[in-house]
PDB file of N, CA and C in Angstrom:
ATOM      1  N   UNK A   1       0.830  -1.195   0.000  1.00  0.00           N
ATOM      2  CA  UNK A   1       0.000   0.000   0.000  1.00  0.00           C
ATOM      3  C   UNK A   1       0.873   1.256   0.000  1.00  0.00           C
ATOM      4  N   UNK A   2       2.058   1.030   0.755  1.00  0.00           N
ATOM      5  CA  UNK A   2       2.553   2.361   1.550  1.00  0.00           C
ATOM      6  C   UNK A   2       3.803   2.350  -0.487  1.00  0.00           C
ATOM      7  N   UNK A   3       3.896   1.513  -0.882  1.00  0.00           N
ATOM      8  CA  UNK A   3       4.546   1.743  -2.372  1.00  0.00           C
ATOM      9  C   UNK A   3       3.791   2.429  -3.379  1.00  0.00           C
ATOM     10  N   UNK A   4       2.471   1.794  -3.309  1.00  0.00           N
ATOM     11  CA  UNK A   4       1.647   2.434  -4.301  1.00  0.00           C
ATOM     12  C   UNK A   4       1.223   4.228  -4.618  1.00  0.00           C
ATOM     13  N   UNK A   5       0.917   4.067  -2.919  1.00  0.00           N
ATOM     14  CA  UNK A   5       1.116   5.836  -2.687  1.00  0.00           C
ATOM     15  C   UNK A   5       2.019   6.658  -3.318  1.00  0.00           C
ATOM     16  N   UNK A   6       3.402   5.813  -2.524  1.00  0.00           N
ATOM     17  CA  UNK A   6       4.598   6.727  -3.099  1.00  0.00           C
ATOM     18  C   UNK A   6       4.894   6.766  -4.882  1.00  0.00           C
ATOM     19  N   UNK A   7       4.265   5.679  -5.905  1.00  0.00           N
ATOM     20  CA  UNK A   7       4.317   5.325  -7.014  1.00  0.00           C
ATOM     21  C   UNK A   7       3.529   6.721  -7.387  1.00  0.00           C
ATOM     22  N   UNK A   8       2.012   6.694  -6.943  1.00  0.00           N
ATOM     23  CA  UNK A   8       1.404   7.853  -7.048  1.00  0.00           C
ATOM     24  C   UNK A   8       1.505   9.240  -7.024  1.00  0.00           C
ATOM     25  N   UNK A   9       1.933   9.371  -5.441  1.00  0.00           N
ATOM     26  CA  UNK A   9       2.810  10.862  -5.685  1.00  0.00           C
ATOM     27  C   UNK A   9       3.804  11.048  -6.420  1.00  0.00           C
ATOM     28  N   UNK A  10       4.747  10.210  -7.186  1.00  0.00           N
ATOM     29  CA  UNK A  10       5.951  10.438  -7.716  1.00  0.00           C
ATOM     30  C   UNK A  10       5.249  10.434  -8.893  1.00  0.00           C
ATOM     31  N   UNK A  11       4.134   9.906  -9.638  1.00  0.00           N
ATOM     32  CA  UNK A  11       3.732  10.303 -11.047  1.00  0.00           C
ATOM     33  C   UNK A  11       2.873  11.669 -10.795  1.00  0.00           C
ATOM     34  N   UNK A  12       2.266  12.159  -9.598  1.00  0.00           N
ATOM     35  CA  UNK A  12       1.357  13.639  -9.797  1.00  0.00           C
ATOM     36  C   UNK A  12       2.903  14.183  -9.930  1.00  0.00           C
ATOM     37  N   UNK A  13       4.073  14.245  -9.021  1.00  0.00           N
ATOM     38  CA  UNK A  13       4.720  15.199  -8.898  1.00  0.00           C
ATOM     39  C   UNK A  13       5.431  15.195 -10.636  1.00  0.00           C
ATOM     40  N   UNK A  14       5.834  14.251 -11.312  1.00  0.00           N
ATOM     41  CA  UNK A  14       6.412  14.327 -12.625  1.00  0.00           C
ATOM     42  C   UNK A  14       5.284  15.130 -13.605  1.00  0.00           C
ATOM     43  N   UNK A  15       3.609  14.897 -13.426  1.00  0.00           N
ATOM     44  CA  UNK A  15       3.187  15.324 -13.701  1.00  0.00           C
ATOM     45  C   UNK A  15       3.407  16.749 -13.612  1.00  0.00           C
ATOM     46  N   UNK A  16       2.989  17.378 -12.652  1.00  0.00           N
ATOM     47  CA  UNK A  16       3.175  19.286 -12.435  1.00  0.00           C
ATOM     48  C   UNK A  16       4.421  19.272 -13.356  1.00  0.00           C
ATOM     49  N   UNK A  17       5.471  18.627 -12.908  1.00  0.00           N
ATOM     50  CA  UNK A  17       6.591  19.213 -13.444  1.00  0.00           C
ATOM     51  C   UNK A  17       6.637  19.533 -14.978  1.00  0.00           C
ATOM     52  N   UNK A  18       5.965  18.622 -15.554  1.00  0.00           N
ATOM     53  CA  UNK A  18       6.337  18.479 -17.177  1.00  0.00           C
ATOM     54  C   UNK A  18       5.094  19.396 -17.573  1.00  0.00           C
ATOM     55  N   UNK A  19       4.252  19.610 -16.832  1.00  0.00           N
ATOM     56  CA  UNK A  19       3.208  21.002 -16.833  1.00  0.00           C
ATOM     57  C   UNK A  19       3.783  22.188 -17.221  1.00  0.00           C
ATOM     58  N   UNK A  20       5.005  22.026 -16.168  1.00  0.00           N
ATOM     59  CA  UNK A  20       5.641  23.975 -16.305  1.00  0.00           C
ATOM     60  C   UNK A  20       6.761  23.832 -17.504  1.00  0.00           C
ATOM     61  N   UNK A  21       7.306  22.314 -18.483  1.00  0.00           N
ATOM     62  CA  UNK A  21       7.542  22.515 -19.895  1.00  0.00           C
ATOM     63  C   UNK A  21       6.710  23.191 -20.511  1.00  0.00           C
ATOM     64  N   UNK A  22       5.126  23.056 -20.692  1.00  0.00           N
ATOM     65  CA  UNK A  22       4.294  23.588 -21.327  1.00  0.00           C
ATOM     66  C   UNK A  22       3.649  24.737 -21.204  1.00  0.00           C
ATOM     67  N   UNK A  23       4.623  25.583 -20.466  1.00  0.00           N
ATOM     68  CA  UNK A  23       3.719  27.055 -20.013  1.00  0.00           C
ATOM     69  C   UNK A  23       3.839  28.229 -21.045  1.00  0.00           C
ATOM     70  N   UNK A  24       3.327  28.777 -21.575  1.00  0.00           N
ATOM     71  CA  UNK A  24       3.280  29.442 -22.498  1.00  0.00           C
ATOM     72  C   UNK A  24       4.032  30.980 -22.066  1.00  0.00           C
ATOM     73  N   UNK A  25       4.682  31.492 -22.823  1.00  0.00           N
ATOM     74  CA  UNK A  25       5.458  32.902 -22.677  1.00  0.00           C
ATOM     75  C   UNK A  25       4.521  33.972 -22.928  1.00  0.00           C
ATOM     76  N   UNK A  26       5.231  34.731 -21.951  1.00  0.00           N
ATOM     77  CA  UNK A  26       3.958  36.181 -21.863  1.00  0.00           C
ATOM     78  C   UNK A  26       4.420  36.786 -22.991  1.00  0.00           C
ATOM     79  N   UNK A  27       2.924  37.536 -23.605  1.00  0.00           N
ATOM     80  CA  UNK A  27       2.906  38.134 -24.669  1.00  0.00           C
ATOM     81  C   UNK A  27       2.819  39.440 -24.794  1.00  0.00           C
ATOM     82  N   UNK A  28       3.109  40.478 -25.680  1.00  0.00           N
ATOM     83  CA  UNK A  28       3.475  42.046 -25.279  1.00  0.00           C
ATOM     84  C   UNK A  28       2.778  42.544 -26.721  1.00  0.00           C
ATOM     85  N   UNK A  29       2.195  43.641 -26.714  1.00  0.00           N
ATOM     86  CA  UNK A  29       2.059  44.351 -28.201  1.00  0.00           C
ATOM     87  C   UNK A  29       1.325  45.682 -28.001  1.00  0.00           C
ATOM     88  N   UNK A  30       1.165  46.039 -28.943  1.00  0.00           N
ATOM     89  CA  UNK A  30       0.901  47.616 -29.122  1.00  0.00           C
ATOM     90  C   UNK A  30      -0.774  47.755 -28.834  1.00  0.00           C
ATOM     91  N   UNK A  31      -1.462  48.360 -28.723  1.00  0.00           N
ATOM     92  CA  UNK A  31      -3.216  48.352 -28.720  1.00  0.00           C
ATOM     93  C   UNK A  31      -3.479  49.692 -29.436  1.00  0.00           C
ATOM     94  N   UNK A  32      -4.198  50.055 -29.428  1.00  0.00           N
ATOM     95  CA  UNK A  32      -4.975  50.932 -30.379  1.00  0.00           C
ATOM     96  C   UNK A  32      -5.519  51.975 -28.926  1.00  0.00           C
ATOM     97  N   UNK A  33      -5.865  53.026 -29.929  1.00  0.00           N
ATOM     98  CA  UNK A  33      -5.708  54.168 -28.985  1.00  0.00           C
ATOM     99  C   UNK A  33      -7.171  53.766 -28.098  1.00  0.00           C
ATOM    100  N   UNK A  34      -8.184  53.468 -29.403  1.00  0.00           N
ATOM    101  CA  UNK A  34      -9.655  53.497 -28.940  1.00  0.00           C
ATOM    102  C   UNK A  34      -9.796  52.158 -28.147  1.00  0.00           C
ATOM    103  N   UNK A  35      -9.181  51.272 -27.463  1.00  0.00           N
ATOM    104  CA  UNK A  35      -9.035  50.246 -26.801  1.00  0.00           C
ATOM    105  C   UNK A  35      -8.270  50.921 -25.641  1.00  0.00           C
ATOM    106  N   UNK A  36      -7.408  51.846 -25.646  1.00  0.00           N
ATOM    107  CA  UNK A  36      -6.783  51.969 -24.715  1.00  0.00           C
ATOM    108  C   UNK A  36      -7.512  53.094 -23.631  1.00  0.00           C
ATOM    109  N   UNK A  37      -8.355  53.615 -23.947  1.00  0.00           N
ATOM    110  CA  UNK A  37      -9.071  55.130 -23.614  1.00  0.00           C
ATOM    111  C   UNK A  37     -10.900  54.556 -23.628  1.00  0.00           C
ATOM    112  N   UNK A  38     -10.821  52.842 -23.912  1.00  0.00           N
ATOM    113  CA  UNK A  38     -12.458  52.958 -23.435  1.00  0.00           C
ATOM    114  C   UNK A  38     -13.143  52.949 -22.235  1.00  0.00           C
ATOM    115  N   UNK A  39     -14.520  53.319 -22.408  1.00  0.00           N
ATOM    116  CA  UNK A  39     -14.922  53.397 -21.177  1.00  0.00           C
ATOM    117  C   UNK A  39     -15.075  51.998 -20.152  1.00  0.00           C
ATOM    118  N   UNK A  40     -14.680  51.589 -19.045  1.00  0.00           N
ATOM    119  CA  UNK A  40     -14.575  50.353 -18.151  1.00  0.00           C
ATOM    120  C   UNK A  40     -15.892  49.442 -18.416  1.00  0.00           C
ATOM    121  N   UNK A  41     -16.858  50.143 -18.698  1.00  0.00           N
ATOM    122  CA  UNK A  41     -18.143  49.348 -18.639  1.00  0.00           C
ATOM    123  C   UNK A  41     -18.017  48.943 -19.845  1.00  0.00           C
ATOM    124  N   UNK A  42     -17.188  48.999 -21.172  1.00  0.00           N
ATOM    125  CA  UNK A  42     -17.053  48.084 -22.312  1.00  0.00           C
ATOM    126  C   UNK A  42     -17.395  46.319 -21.913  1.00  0.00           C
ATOM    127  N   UNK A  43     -16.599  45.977 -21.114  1.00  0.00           N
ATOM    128  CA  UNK A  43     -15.834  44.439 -20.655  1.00  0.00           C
ATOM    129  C   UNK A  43     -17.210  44.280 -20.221  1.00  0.00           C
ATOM    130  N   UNK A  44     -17.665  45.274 -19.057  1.00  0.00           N
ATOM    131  CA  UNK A  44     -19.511  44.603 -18.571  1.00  0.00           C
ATOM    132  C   UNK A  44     -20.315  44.364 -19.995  1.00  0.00           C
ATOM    133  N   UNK A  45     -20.424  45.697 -20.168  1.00  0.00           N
ATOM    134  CA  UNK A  45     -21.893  44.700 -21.675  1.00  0.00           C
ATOM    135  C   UNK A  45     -20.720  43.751 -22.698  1.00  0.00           C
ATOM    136  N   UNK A  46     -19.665  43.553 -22.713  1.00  0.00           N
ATOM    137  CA  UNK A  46     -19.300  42.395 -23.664  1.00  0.00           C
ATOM    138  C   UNK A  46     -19.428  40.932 -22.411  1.00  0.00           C
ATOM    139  N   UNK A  47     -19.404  41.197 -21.278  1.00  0.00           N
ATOM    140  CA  UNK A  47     -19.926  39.782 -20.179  1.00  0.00           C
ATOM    141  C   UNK A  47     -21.418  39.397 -20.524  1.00  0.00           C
ATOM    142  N   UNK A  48     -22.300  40.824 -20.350  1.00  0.00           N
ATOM    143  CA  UNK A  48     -23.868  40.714 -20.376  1.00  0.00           C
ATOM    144  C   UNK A  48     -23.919  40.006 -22.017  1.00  0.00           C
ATOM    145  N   UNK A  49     -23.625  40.429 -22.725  1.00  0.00           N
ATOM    146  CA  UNK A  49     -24.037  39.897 -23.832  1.00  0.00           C
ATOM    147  C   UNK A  49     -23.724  38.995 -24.023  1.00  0.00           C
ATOM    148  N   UNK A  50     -22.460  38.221 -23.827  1.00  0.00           N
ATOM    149  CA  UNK A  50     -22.003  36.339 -24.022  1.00  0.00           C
ATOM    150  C   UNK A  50     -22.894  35.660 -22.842  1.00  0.00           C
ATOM    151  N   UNK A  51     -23.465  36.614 -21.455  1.00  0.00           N
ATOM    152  CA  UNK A  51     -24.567  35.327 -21.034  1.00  0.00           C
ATOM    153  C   UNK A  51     -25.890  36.059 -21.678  1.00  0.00           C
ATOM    154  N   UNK A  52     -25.993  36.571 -22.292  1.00  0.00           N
ATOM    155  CA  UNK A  52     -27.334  36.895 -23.113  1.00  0.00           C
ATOM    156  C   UNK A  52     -27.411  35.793 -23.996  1.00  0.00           C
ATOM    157  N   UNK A  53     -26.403  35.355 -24.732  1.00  0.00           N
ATOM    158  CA  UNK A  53     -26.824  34.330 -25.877  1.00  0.00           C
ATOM    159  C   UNK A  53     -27.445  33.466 -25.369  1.00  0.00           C
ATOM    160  N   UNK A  54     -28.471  32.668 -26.354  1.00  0.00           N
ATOM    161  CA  UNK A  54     -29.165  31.309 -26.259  1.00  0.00           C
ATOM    162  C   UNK A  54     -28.680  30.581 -25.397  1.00  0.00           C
ATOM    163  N   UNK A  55     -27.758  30.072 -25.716  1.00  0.00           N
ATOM    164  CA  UNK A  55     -26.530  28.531 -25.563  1.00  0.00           C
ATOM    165  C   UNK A  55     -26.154  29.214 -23.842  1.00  0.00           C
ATOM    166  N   UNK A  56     -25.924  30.089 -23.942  1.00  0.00           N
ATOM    167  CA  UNK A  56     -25.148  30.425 -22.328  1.00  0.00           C
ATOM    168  C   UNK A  56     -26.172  30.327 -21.635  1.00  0.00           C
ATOM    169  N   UNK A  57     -27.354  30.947 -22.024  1.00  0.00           N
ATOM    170  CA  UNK A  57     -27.954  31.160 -21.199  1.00  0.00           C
ATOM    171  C   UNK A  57     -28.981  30.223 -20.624  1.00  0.00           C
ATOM    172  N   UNK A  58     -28.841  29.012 -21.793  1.00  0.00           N
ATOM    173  CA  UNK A  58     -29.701  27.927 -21.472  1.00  0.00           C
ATOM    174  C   UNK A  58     -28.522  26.825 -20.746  1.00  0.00           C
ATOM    175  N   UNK A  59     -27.325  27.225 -20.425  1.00  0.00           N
ATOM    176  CA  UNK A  59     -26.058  26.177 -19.369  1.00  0.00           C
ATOM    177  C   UNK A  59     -26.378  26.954 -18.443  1.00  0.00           C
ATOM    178  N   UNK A  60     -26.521  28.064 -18.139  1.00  0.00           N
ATOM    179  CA  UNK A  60     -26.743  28.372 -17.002  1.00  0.00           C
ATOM    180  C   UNK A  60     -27.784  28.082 -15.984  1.00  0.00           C
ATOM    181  N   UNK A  61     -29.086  28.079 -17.021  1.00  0.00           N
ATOM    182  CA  UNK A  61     -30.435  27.364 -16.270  1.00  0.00           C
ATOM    183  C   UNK A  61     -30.069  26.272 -15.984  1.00  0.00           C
ATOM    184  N   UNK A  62     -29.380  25.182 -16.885  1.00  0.00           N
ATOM    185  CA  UNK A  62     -29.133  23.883 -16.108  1.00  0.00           C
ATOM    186  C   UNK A  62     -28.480  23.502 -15.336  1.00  0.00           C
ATOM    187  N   UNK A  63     -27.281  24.845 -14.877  1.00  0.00           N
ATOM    188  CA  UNK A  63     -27.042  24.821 -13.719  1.00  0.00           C
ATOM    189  C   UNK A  63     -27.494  25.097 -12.694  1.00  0.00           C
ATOM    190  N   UNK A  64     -28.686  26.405 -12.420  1.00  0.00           N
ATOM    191  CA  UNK A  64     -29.080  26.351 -11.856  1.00  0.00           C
ATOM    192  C   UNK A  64     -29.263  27.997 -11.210  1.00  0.00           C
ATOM    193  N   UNK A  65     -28.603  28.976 -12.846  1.00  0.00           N
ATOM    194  CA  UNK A  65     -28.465  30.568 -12.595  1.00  0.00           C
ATOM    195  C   UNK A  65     -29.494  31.059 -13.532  1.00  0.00           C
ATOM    196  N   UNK A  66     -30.511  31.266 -12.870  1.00  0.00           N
ATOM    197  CA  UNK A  66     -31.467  31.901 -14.390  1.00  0.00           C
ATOM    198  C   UNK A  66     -30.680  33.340 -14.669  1.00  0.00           C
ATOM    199  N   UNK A  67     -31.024  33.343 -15.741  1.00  0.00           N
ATOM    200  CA  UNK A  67     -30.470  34.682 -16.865  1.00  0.00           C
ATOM    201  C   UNK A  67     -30.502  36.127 -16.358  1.00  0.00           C
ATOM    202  N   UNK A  68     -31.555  36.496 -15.588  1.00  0.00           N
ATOM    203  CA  UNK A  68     -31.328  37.115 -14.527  1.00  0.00           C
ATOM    204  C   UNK A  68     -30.714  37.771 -13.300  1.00  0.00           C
ATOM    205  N   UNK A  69     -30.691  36.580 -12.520  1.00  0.00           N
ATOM    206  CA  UNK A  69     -29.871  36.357 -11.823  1.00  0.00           C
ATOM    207  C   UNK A  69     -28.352  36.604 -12.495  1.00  0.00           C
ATOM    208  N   UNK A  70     -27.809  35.801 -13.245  1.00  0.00           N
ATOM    209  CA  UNK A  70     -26.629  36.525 -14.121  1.00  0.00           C
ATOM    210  C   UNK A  70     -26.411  37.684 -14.280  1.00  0.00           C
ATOM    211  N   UNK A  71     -27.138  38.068 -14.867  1.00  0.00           N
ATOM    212  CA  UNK A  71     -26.953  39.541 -15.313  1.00  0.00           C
ATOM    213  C   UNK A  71     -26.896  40.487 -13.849  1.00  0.00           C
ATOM    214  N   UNK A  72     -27.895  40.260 -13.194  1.00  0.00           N
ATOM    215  CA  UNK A  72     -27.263  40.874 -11.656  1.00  0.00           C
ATOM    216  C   UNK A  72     -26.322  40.789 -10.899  1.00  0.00           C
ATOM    217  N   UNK A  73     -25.612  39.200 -10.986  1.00  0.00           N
ATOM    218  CA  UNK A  73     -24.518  39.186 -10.351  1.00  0.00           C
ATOM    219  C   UNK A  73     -23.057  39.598 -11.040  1.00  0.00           C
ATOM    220  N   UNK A  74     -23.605  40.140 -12.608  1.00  0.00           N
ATOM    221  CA  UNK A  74     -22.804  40.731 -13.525  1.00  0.00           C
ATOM    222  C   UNK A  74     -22.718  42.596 -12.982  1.00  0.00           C
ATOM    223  N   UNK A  75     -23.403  43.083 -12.092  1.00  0.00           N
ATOM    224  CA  UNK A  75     -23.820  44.221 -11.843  1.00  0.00           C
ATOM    225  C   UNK A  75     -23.240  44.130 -10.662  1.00  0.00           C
ATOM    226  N   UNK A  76     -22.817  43.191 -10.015  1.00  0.00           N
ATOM    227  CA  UNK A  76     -22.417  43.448  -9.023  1.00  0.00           C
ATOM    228  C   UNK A  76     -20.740  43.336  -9.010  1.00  0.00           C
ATOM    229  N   UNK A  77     -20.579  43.184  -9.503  1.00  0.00           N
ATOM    230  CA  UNK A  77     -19.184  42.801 -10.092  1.00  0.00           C
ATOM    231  C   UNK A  77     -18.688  44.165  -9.938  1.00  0.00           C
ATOM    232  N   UNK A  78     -17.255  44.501  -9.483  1.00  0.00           N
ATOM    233  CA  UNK A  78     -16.221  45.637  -9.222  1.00  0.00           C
ATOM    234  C   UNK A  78     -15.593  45.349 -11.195  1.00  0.00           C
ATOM    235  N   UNK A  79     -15.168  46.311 -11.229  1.00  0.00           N
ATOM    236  CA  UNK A  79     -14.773  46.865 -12.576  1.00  0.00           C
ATOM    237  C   UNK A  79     -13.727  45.932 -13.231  1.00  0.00           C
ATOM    238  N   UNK A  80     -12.623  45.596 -11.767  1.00  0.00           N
ATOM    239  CA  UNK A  80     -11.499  45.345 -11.978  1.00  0.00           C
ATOM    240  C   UNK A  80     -11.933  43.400 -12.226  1.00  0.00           C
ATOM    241  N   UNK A  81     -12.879  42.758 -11.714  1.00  0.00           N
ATOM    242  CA  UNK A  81     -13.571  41.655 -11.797  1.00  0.00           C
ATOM    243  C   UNK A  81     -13.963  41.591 -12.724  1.00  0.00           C
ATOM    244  N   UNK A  82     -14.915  42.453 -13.577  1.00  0.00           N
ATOM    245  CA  UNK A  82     -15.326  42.154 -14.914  1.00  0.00           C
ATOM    246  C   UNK A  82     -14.208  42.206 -16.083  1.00  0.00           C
ATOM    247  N   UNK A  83     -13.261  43.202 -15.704  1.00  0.00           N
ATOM    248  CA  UNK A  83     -12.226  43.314 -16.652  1.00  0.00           C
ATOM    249  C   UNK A  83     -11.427  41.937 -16.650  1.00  0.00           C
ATOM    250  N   UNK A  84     -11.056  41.574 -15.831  1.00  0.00           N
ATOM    251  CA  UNK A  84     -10.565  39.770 -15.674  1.00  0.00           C
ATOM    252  C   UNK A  84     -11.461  39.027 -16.031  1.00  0.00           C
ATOM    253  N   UNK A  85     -12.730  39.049 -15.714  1.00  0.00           N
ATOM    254  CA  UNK A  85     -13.645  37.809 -16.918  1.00  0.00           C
ATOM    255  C   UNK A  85     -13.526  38.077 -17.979  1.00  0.00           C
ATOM    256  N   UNK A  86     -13.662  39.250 -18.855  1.00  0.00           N
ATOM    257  CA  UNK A  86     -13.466  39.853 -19.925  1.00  0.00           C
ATOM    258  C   UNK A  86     -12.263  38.987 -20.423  1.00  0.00           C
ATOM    259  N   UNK A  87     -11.504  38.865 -19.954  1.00  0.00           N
ATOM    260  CA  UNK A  87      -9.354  38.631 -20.317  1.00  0.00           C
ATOM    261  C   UNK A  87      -9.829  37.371 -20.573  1.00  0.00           C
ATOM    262  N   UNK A  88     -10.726  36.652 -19.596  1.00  0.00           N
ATOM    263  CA  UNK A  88     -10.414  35.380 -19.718  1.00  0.00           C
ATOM    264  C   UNK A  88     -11.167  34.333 -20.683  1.00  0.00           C
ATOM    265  N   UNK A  89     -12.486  35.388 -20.811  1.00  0.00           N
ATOM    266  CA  UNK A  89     -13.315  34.763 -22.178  1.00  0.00           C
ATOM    267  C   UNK A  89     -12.539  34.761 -23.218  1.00  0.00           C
ATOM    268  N   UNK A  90     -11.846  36.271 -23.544  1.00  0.00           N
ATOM    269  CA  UNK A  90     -11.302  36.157 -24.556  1.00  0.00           C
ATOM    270  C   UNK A  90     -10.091  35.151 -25.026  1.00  0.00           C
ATOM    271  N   UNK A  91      -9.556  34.695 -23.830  1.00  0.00           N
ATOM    272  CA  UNK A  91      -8.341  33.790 -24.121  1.00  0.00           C
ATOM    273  C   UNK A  91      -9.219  32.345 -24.021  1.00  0.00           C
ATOM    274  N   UNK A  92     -10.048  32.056 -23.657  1.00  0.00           N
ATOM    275  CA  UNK A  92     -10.988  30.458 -24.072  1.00  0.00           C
ATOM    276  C   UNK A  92     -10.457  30.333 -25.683  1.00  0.00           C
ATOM    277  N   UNK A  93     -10.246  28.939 -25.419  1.00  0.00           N
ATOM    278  CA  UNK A  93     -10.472  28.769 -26.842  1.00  0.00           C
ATOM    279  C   UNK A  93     -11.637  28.516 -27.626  1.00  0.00           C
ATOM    280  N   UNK A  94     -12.037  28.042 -28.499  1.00  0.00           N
ATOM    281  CA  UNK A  94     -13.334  28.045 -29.102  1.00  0.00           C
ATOM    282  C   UNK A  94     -13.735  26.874 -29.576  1.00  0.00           C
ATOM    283  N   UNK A  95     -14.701  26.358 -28.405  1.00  0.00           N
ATOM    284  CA  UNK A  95     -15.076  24.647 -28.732  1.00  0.00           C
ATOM    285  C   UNK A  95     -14.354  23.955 -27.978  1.00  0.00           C
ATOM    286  N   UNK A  96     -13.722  24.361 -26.899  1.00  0.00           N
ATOM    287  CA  UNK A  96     -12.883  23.759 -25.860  1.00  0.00           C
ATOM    288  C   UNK A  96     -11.894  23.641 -26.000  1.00  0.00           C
ATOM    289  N   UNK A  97     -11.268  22.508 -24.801  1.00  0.00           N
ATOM    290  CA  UNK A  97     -10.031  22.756 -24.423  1.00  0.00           C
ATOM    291  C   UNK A  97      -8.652  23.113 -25.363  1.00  0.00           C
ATOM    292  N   UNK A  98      -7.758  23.656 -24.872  1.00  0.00           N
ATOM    293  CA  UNK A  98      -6.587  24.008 -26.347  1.00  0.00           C
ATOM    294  C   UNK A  98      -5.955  22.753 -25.788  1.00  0.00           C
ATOM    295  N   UNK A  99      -5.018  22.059 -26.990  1.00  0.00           N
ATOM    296  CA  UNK A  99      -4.248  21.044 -27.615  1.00  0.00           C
ATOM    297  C   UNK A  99      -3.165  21.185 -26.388  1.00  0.00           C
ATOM    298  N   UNK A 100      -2.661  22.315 -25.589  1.00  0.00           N
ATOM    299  CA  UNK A 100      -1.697  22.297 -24.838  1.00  0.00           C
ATOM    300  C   UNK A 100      -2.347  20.947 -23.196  1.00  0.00           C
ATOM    301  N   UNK A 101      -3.511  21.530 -23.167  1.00  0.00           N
ATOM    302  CA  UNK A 101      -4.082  20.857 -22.198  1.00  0.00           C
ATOM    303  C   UNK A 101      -4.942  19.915 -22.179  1.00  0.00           C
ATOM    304  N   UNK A 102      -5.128  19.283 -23.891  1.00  0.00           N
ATOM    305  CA  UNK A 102      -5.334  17.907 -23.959  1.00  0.00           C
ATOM    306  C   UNK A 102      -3.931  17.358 -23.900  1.00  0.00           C
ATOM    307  N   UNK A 103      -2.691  17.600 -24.624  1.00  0.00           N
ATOM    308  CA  UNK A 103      -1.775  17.104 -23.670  1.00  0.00           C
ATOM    309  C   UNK A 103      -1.631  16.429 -22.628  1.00  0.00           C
ATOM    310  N   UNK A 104      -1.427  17.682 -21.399  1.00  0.00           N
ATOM    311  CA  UNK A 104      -1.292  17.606 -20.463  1.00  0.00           C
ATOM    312  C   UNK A 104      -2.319  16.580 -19.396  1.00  0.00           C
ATOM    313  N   UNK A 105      -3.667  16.564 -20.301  1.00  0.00           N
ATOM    314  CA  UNK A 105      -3.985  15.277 -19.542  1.00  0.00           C
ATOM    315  C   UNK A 105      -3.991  14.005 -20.093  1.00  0.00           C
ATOM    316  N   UNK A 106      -3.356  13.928 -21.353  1.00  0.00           N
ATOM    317  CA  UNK A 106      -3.503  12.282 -21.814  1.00  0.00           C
ATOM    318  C   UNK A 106      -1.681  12.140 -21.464  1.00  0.00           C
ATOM    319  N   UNK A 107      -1.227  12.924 -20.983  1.00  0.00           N
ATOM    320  CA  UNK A 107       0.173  12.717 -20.049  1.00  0.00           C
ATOM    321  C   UNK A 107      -0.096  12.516 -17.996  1.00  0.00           C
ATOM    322  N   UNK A 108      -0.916  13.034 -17.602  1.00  0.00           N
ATOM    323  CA  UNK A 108      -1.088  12.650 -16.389  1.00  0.00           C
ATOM    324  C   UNK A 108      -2.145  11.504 -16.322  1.00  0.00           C
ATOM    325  N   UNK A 109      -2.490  11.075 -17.549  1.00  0.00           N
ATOM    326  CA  UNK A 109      -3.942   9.684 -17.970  1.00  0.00           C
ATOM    327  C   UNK A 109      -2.176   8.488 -17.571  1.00  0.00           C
ATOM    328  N   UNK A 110      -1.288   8.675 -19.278  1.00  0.00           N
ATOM    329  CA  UNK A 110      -0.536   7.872 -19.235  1.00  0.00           C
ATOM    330  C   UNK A 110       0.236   7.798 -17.865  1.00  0.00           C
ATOM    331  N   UNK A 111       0.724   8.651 -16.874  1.00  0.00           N
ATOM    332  CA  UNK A 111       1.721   8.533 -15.962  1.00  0.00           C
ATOM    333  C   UNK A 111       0.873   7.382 -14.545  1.00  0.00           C
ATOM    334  N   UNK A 112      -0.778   8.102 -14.652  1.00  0.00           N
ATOM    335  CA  UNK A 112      -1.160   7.327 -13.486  1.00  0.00           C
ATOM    336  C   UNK A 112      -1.390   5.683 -14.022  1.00  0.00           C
ATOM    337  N   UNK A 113      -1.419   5.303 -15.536  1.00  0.00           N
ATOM    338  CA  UNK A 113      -1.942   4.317 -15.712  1.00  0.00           C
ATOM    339  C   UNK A 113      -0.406   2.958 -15.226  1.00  0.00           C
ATOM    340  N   UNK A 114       0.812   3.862 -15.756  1.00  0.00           N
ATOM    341  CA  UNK A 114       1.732   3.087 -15.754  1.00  0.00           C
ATOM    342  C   UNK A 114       2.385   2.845 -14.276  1.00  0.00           C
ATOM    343  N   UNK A 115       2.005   3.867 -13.065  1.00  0.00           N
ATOM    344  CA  UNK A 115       1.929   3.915 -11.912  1.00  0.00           C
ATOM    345  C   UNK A 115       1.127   2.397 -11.311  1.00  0.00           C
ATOM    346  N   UNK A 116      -0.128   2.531 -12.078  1.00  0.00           N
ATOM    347  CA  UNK A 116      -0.846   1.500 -11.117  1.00  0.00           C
ATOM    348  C   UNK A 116      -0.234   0.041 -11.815  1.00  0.00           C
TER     349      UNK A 116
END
């Protein structure tokens, strides 16, 4: 028992590690004036409107947030909060997960399988 563990932790820990091979380098560039000078509440109605759509807004009921409710707890949101959801929709990829992090789990699939 007390091997298997240690088999285990020694494949999560190889895991993380070969994680931070795959970390992507920060990126730098120029923006545009009218991006740089908009008003803060841009990032809010571009949140309100991606849970406005159909599709969002019908995952959310099945979770268990009517559309509503969203949009209020979108109102309640500090500036600097919506501006980080904002960042982070935009970096989703589209249709799920990116190729870096199917990787990364059919590498922690293979490490635990060869563990057990």
């Amino acid at each position: 028992m007390k091997n298997h563990r240690s088999r285990l932790l020694m494949a999560l820990v190889a895991a993380f590690f070969s994680a931070a091979l795959f970390a992507r380098p920060a990126e730098a560039g120029l923006i545009g004036t009218s991006r740089a000078i908009a008003p803060p509440h841009s990032d809010r109605d571009r949140v309100k409107a991606l849970v406005a759509r159909p599709e969002v807004a019908q995952k959310l009921a099945t979770l268990g947030v009517p559309p509503k409710d969203a949009q209020a707890r979108i109102d309640a949101l500090t500036d600097e909060e919506v501006s980080a959801l904002a960042a982070r929709i935009d970096a989703l990829p589209a249709g799920g997960l990116a190729t870096q992090e199917w990787l990364l789990i059919i590498i922690a699939v293979l490490l635990l399988v060869i563990a057990l």
